[in-house]
C-alpha atoms as a PDB file:
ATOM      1  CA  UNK A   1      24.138 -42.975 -16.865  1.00  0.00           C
ATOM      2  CA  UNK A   2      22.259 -45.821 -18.001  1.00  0.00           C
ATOM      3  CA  UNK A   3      19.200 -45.783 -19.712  1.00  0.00           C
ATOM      4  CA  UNK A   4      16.761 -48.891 -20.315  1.00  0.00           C
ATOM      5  CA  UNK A   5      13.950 -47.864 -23.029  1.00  0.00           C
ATOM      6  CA  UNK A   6      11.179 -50.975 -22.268  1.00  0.00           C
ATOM      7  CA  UNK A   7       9.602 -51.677 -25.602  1.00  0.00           C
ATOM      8  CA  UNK A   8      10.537 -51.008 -29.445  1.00  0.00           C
ATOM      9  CA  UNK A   9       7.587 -49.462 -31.252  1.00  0.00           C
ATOM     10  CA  UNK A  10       7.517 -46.113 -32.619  1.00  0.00           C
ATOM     11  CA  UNK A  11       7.573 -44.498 -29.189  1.00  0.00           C
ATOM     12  CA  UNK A  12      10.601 -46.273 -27.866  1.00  0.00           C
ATOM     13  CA  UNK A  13      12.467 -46.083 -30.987  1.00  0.00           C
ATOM     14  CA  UNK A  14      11.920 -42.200 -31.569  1.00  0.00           C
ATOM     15  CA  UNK A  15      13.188 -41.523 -27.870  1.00  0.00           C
ATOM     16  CA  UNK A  16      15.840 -43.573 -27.961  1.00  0.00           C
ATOM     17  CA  UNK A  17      17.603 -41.670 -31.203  1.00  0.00           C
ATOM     18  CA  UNK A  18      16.186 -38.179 -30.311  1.00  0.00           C
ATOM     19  CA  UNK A  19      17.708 -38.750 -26.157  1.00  0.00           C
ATOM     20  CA  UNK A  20      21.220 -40.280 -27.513  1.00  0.00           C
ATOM     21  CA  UNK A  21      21.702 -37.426 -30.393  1.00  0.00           C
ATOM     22  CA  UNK A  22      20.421 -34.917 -27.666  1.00  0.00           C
ATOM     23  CA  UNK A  23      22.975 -36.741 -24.910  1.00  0.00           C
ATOM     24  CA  UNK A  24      25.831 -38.536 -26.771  1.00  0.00           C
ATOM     25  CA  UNK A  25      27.247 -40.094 -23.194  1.00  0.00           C
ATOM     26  CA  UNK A  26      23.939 -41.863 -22.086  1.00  0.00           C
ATOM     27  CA  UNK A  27      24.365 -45.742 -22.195  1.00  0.00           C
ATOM     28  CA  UNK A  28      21.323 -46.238 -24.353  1.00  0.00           C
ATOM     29  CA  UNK A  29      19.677 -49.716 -24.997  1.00  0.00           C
ATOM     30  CA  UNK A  30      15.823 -50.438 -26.105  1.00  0.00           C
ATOM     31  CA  UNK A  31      14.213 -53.784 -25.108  1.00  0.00           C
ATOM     32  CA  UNK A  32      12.154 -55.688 -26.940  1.00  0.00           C
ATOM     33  CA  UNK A  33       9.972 -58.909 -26.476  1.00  0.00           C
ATOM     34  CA  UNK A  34       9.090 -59.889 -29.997  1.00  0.00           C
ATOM     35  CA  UNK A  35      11.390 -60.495 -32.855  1.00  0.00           C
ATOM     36  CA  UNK A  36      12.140 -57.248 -34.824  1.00  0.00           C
ATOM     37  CA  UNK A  37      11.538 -53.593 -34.016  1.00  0.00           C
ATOM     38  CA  UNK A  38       8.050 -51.171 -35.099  1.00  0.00           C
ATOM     39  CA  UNK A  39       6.311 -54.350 -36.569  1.00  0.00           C
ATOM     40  CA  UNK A  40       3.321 -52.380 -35.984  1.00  0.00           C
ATOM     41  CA  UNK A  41       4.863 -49.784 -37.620  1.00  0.00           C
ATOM     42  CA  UNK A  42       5.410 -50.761 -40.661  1.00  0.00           C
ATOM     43  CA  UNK A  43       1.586 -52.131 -40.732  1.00  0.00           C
ATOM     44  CA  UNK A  44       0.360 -48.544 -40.177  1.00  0.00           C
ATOM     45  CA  UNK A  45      -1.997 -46.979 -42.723  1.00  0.00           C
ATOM     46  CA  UNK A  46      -2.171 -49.812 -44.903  1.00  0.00           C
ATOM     47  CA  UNK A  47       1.772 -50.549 -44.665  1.00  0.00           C
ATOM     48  CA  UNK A  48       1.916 -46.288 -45.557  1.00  0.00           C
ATOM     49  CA  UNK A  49       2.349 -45.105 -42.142  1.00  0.00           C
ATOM     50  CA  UNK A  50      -0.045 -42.357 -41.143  1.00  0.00           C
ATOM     51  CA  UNK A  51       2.511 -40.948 -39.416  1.00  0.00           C
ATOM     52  CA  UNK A  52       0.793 -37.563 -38.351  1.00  0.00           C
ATOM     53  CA  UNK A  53      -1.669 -35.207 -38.756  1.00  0.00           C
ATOM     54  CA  UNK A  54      -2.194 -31.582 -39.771  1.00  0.00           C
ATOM     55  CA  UNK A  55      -4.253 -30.266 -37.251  1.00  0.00           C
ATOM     56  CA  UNK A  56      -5.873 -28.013 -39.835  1.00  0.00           C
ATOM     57  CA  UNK A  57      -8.987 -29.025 -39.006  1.00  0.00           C
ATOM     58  CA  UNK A  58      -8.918 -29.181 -35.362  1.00  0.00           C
ATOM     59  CA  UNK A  59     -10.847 -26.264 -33.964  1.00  0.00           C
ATOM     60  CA  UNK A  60     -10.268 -27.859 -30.190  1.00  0.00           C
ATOM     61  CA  UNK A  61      -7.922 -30.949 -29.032  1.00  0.00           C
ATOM     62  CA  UNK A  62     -10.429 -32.002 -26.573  1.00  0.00           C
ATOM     63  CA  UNK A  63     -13.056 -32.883 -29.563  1.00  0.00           C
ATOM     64  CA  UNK A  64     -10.172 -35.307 -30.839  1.00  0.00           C
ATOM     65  CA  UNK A  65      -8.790 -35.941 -27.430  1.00  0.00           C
ATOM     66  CA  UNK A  66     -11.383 -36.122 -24.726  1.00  0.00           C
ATOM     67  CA  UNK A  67      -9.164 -37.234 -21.871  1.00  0.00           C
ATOM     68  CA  UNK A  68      -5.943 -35.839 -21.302  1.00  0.00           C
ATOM     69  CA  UNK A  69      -6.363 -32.985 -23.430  1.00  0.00           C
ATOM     70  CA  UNK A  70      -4.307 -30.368 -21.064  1.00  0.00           C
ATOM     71  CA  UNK A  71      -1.169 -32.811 -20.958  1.00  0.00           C
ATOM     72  CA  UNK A  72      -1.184 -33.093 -25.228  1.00  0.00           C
ATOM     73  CA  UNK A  73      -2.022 -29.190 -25.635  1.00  0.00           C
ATOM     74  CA  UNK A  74       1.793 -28.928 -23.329  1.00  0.00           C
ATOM     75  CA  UNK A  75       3.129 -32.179 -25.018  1.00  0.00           C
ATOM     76  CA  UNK A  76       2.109 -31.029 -28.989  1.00  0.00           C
ATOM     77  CA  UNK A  77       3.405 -27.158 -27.734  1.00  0.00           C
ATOM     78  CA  UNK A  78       6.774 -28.437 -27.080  1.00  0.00           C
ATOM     79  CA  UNK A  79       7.266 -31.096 -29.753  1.00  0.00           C
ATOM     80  CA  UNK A  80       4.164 -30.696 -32.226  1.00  0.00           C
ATOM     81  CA  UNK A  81       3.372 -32.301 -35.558  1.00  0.00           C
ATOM     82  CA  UNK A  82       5.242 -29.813 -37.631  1.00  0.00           C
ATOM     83  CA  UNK A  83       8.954 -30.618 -35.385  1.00  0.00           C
ATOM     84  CA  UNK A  84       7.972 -34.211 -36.368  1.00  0.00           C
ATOM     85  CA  UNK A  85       7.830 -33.940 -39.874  1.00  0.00           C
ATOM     86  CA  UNK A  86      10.735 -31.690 -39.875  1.00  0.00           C
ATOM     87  CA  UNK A  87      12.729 -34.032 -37.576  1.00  0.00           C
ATOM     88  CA  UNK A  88      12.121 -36.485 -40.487  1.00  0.00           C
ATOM     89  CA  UNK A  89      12.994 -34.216 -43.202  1.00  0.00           C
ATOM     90  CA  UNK A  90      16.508 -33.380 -41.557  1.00  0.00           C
ATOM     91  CA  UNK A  91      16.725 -37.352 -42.629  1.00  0.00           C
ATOM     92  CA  UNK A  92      15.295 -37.182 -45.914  1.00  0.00           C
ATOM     93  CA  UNK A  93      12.210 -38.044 -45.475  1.00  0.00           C
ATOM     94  CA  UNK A  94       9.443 -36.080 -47.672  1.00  0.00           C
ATOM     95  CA  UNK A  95       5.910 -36.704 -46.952  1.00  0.00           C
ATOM     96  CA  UNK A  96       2.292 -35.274 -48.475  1.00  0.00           C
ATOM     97  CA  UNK A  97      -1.059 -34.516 -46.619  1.00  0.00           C
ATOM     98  CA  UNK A  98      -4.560 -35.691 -47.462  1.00  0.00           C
ATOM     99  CA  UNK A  99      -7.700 -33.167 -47.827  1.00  0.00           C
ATOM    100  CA  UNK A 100      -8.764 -35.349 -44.144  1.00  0.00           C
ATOM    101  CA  UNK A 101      -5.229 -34.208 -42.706  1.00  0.00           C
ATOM    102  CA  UNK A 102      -3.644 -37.507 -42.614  1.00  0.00           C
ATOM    103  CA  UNK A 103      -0.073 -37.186 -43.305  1.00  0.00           C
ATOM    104  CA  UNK A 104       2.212 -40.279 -45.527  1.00  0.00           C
ATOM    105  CA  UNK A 105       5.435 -40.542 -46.577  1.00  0.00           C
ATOM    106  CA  UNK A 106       5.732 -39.246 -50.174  1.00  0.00           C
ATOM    107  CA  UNK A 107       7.104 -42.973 -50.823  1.00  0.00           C
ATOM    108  CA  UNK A 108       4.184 -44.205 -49.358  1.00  0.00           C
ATOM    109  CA  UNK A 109       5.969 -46.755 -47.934  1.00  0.00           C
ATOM    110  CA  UNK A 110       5.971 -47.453 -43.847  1.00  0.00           C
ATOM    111  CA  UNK A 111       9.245 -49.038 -44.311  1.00  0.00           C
ATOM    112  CA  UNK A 112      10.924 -45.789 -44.673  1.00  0.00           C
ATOM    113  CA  UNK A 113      10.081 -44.935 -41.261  1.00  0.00           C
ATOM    114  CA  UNK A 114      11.357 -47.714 -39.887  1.00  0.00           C
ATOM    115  CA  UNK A 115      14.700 -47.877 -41.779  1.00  0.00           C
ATOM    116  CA  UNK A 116      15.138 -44.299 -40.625  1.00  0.00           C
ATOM    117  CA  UNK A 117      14.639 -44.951 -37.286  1.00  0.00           C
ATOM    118  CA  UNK A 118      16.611 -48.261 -37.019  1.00  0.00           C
ATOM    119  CA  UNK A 119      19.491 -45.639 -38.551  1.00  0.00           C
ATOM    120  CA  UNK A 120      19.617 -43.252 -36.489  1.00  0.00           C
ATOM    121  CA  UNK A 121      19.778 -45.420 -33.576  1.00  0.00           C
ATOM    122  CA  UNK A 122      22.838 -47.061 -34.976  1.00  0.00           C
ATOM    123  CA  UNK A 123      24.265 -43.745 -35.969  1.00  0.00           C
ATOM    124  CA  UNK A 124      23.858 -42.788 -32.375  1.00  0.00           C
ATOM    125  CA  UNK A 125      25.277 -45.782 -30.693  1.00  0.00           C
ATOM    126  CA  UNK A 126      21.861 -47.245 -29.414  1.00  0.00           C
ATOM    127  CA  UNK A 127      21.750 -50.749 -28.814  1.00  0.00           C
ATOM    128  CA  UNK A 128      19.070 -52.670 -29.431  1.00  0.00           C
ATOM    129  CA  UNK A 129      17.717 -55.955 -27.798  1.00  0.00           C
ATOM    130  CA  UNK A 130      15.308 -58.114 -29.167  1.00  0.00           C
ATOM    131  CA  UNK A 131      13.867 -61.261 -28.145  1.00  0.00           C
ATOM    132  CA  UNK A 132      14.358 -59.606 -24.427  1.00  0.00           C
ATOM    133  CA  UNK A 133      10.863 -59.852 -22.749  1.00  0.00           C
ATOM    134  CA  UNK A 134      11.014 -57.570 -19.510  1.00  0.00           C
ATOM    135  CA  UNK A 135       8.949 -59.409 -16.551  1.00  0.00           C
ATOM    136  CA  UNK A 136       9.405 -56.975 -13.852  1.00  0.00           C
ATOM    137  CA  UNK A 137      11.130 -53.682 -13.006  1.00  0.00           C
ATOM    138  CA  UNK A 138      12.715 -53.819  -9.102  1.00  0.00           C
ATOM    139  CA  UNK A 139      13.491 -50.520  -7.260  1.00  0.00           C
ATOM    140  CA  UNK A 140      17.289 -50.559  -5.867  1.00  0.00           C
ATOM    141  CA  UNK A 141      19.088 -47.877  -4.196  1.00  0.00           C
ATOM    142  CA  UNK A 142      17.435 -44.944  -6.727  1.00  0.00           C
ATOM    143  CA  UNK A 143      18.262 -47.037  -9.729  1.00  0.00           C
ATOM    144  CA  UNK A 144      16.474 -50.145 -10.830  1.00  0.00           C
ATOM    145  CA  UNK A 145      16.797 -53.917 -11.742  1.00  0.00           C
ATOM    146  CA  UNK A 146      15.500 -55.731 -14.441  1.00  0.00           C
ATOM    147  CA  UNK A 147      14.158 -58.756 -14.593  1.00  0.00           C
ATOM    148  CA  UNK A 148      13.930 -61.069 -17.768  1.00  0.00           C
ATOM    149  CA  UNK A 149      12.028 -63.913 -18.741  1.00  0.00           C
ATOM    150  CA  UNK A 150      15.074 -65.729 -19.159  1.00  0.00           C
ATOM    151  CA  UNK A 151      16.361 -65.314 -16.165  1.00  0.00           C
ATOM    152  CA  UNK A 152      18.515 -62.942 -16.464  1.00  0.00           C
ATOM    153  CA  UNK A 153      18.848 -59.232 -14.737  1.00  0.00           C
ATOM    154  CA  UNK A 154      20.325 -55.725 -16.168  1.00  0.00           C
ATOM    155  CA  UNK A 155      20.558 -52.370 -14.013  1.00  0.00           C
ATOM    156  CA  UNK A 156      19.700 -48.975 -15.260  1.00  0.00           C
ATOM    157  CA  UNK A 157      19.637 -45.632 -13.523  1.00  0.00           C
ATOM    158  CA  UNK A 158      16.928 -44.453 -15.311  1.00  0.00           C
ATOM    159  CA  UNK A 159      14.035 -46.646 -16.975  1.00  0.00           C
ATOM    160  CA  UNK A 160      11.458 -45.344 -19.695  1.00  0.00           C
ATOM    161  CA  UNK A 161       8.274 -47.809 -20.526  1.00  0.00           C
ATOM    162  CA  UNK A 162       7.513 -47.723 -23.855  1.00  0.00           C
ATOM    163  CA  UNK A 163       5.356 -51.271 -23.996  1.00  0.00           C
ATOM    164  CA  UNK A 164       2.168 -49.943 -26.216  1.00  0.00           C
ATOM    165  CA  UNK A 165      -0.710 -51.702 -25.544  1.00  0.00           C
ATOM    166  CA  UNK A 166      -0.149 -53.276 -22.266  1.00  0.00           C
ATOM    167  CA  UNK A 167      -2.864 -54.614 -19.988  1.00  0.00           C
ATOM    168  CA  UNK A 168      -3.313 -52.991 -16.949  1.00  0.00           C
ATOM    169  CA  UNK A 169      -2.519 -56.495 -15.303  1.00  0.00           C
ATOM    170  CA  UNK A 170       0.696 -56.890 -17.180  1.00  0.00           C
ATOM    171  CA  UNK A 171       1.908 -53.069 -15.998  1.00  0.00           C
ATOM    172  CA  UNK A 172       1.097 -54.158 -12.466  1.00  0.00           C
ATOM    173  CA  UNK A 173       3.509 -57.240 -12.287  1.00  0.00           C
ATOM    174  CA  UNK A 174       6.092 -55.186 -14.195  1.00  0.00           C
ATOM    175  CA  UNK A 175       6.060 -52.083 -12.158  1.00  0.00           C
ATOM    176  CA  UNK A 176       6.817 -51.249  -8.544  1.00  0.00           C
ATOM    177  CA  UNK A 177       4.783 -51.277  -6.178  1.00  0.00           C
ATOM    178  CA  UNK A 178       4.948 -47.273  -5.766  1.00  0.00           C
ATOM    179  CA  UNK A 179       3.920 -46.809  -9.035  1.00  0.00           C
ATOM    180  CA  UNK A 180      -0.123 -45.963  -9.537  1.00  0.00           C
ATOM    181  CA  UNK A 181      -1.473 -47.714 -13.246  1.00  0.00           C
ATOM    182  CA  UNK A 182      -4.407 -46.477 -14.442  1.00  0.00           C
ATOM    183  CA  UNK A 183      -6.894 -49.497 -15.618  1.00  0.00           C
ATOM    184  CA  UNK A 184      -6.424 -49.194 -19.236  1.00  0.00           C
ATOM    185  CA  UNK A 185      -9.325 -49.890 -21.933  1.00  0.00           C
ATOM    186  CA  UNK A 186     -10.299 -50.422 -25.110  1.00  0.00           C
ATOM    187  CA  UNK A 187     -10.280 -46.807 -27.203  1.00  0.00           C
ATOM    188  CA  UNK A 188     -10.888 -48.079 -30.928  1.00  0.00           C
ATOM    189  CA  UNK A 189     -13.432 -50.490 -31.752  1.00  0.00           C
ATOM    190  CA  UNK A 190     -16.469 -51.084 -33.901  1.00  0.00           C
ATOM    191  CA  UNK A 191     -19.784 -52.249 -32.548  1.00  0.00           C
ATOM    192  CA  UNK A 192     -21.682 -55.172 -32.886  1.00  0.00           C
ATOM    193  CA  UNK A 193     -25.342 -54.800 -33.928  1.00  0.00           C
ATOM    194  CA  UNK A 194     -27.029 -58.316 -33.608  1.00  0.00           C
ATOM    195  CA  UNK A 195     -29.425 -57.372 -36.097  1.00  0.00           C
ATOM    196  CA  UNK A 196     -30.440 -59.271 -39.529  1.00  0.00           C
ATOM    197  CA  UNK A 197     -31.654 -56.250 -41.506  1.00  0.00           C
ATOM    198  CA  UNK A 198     -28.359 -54.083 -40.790  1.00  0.00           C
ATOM    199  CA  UNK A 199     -26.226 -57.310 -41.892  1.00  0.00           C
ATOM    200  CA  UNK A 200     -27.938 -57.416 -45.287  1.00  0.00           C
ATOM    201  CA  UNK A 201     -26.828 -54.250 -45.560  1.00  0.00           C
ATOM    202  CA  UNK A 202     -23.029 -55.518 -45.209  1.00  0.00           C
ATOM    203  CA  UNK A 203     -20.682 -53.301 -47.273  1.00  0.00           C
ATOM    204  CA  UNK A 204     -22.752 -50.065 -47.445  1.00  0.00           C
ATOM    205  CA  UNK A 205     -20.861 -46.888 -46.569  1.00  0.00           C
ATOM    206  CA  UNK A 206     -22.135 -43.703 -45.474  1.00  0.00           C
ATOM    207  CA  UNK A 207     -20.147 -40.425 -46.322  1.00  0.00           C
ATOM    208  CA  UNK A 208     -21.919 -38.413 -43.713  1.00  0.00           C
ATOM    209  CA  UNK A 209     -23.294 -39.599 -40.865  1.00  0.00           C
ATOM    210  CA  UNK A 210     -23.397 -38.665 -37.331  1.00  0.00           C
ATOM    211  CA  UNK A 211     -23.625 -40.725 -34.149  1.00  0.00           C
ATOM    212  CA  UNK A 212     -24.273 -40.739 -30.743  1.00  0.00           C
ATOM    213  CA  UNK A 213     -24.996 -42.639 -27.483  1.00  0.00           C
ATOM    214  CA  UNK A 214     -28.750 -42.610 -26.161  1.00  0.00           C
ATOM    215  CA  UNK A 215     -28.628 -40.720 -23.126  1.00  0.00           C
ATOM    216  CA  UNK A 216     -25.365 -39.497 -23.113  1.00  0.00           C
ATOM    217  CA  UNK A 217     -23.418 -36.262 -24.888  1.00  0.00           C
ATOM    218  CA  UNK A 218     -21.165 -38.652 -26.837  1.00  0.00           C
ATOM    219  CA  UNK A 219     -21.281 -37.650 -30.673  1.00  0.00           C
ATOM    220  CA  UNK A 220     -19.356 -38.371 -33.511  1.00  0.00           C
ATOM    221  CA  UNK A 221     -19.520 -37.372 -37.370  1.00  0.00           C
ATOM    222  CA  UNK A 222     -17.333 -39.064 -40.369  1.00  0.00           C
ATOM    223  CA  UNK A 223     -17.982 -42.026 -43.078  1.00  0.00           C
ATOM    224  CA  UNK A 224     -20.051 -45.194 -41.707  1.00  0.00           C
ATOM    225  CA  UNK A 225     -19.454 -48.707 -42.577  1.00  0.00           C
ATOM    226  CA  UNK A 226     -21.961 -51.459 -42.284  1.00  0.00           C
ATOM    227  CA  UNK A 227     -20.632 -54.842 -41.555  1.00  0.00           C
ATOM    228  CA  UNK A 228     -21.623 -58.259 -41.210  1.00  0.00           C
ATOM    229  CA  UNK A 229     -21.216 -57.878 -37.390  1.00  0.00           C
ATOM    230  CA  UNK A 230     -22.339 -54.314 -37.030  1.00  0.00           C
ATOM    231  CA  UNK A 231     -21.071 -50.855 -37.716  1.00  0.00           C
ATOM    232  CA  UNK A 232     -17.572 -49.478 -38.362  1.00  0.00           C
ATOM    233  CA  UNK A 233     -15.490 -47.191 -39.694  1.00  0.00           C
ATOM    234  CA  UNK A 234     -13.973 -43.252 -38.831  1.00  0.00           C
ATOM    235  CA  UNK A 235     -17.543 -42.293 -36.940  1.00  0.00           C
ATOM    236  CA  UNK A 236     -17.499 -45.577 -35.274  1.00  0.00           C
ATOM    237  CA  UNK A 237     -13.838 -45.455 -34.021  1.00  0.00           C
ATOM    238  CA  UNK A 238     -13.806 -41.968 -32.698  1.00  0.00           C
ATOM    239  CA  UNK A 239     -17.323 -42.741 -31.223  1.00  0.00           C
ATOM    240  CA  UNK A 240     -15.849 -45.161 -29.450  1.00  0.00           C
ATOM    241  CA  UNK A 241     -12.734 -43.458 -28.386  1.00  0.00           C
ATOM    242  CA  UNK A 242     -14.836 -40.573 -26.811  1.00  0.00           C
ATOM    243  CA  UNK A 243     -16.969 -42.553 -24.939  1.00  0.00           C
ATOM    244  CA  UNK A 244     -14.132 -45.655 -24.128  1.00  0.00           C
ATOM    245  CA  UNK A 245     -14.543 -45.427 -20.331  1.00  0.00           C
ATOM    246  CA  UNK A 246     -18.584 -45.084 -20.078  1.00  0.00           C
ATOM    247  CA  UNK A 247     -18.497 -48.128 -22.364  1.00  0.00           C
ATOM    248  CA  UNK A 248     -16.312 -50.135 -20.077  1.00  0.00           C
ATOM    249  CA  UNK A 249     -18.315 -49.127 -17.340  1.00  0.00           C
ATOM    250  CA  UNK A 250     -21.826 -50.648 -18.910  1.00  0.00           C
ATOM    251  CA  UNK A 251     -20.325 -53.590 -20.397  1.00  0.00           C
ATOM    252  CA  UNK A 252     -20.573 -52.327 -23.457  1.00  0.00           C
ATOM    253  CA  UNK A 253     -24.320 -52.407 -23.770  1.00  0.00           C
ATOM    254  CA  UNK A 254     -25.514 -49.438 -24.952  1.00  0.00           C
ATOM    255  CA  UNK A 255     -28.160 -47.499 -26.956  1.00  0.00           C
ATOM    256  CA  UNK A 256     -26.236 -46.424 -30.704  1.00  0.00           C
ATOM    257  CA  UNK A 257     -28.900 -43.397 -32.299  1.00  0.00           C
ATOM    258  CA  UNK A 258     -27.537 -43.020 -35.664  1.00  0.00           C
ATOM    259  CA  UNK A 259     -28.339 -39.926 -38.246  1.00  0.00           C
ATOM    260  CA  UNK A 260     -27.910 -41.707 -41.764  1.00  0.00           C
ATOM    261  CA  UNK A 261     -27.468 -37.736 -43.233  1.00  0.00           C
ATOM    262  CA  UNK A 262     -25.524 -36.432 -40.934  1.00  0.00           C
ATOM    263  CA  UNK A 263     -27.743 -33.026 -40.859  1.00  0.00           C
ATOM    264  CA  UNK A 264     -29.058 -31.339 -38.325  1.00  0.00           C
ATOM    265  CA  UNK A 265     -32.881 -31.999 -37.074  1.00  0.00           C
ATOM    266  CA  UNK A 266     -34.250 -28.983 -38.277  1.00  0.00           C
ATOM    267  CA  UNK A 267     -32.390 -28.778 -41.517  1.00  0.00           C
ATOM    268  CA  UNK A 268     -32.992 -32.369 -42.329  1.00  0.00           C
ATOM    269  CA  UNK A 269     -36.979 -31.545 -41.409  1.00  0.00           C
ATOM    270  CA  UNK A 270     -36.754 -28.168 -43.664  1.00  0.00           C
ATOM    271  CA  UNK A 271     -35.660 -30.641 -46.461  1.00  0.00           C
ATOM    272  CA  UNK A 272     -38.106 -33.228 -46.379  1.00  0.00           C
ATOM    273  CA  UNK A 273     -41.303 -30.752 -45.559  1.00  0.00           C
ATOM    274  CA  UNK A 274     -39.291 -28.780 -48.740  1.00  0.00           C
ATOM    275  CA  UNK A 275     -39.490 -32.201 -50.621  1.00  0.00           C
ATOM    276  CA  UNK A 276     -43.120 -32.619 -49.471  1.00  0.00           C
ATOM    277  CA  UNK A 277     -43.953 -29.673 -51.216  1.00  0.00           C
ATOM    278  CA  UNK A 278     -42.493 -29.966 -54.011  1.00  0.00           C
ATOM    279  CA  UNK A 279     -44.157 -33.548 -55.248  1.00  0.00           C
END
């Protein structure tokens, strides 16, 4: 059997050594457009590769995952964080958690992970293609046909798209016809506040603070970072990725409430009625 793996980043990489070590015969070979393999990669948490998490802290994956949650909870069940670390540590690999649950490499170098990917998929007999930009995957006789920018064509009984990013544009033209795409959005992004006072306020952080959309139940908590554009940081991301779709849906133009203690209304009253008081 043939196997075409569409895209080099973590994803494809990791599947490509973990499917060939699992099935030695499988004709294994990764595609990828730009020059090298997991250049993201090796950019990852400040070139230290947040590879995982913990999950210490996570009461409930659909707080941290709000769409999708029921195929993760099956997906982290059979292959969680803890097989991934181990996986890693069959190859030497150590790694040390934050208090936040972030997990690094104890070499806290990003590099690591890639070298140890790009060897085991050497070890394994994997080969891998760069400079090979995939324009469109053809359906023929239950296996496929793929079509390069270059003009050349490769078959493959069984194809796995590991492309990242991708618009949802980009996985139309590349996939059959018989193949639904669901329109992909933005999920991490800061916001832009057109407002002078806020921008003199460029560089401030906020350890605590909690956010939300006006009119909606989107809510974040986490550390706040004022910019000279607007607001960013951990709150802002996972703001964002909750509410990703009902953004896309408004263009974007919404009402941002933000509490600059992060307490709740009636403790945050108790304490300034208790302040009151007191002077």
């Amino acid at each position: 059997m043939r196997v075409a793996v569409i895209g080099a980043g973590a994803a494809g990489c990791f599947f490509a050594a973990e499917a060939k070590r699992r099935a030695p015969d499988i004709e294994m070979t990764v595609y990828e457009a730009g020059r090298k393999p997991m250049a993201k990669l090796a950019l990852t948490g400040g070139g230290r590769c947040n590879i995982t998490n913990t999950f210490e802290s996570v009461g409930s994956l659909p707080k941290v995952y709000p769409r999708g949650d029921k195929f993760m909870k099956r997906a982290l069940k059979r292959f969680g964080s803890r097989d991934l670390l181990q996986w890693f540590e069959a190859e030497g690999v150590r790694f040390v958690s934050q208090p936040d649950g972030c997990v690094f490499p104890e070499s806290q170098d990003a590099m690591q992970i890639v070298r140890t990917l790009e060897r085991l998929m050497r070890r394994s007999g994997v080969e891998l293609c760069c400079g090979r930009r995939v324009l469109k995957i053809v359906p023929k006789n239950g296996t496929f046909v793929l079509e390069f920018a270059d003009g050349s064509r490769e078959n493959a009984d069984r194809v796995v798209l590991a492309a990242g990013g991708s618009s949802t544009d980009f996985l139309n033209r590349l996939l059959p016809e018989c193949v639904e795409v669901v329109p992909a959005v933005p999920s991490l992004f800061t916001f832009k506040i057109d407002d002078a006072g806020l921008r003199s306020l460029m560089g401030t952080v906020v350890q605590h603070a909690a956010m939300s959309l006006e009119g909606t139940s989107f809510r974040s908590e986490g550390v706040l970072l004022l910019t000279d554009w607007g607001v960013s940081g951990p709150a802002t991301l996972k703001l964002s990725s909750y509410a990703a779709r009902y953004l896309s849906e408004h263009a974007y133009e919404a009402g941002l409430l933000i509490n600059w203690t992060g307490l709740p209304e009636t403790e945050l009253r108790e304490r300034l009625l208790s302040a009151c008081a007191a002077n």
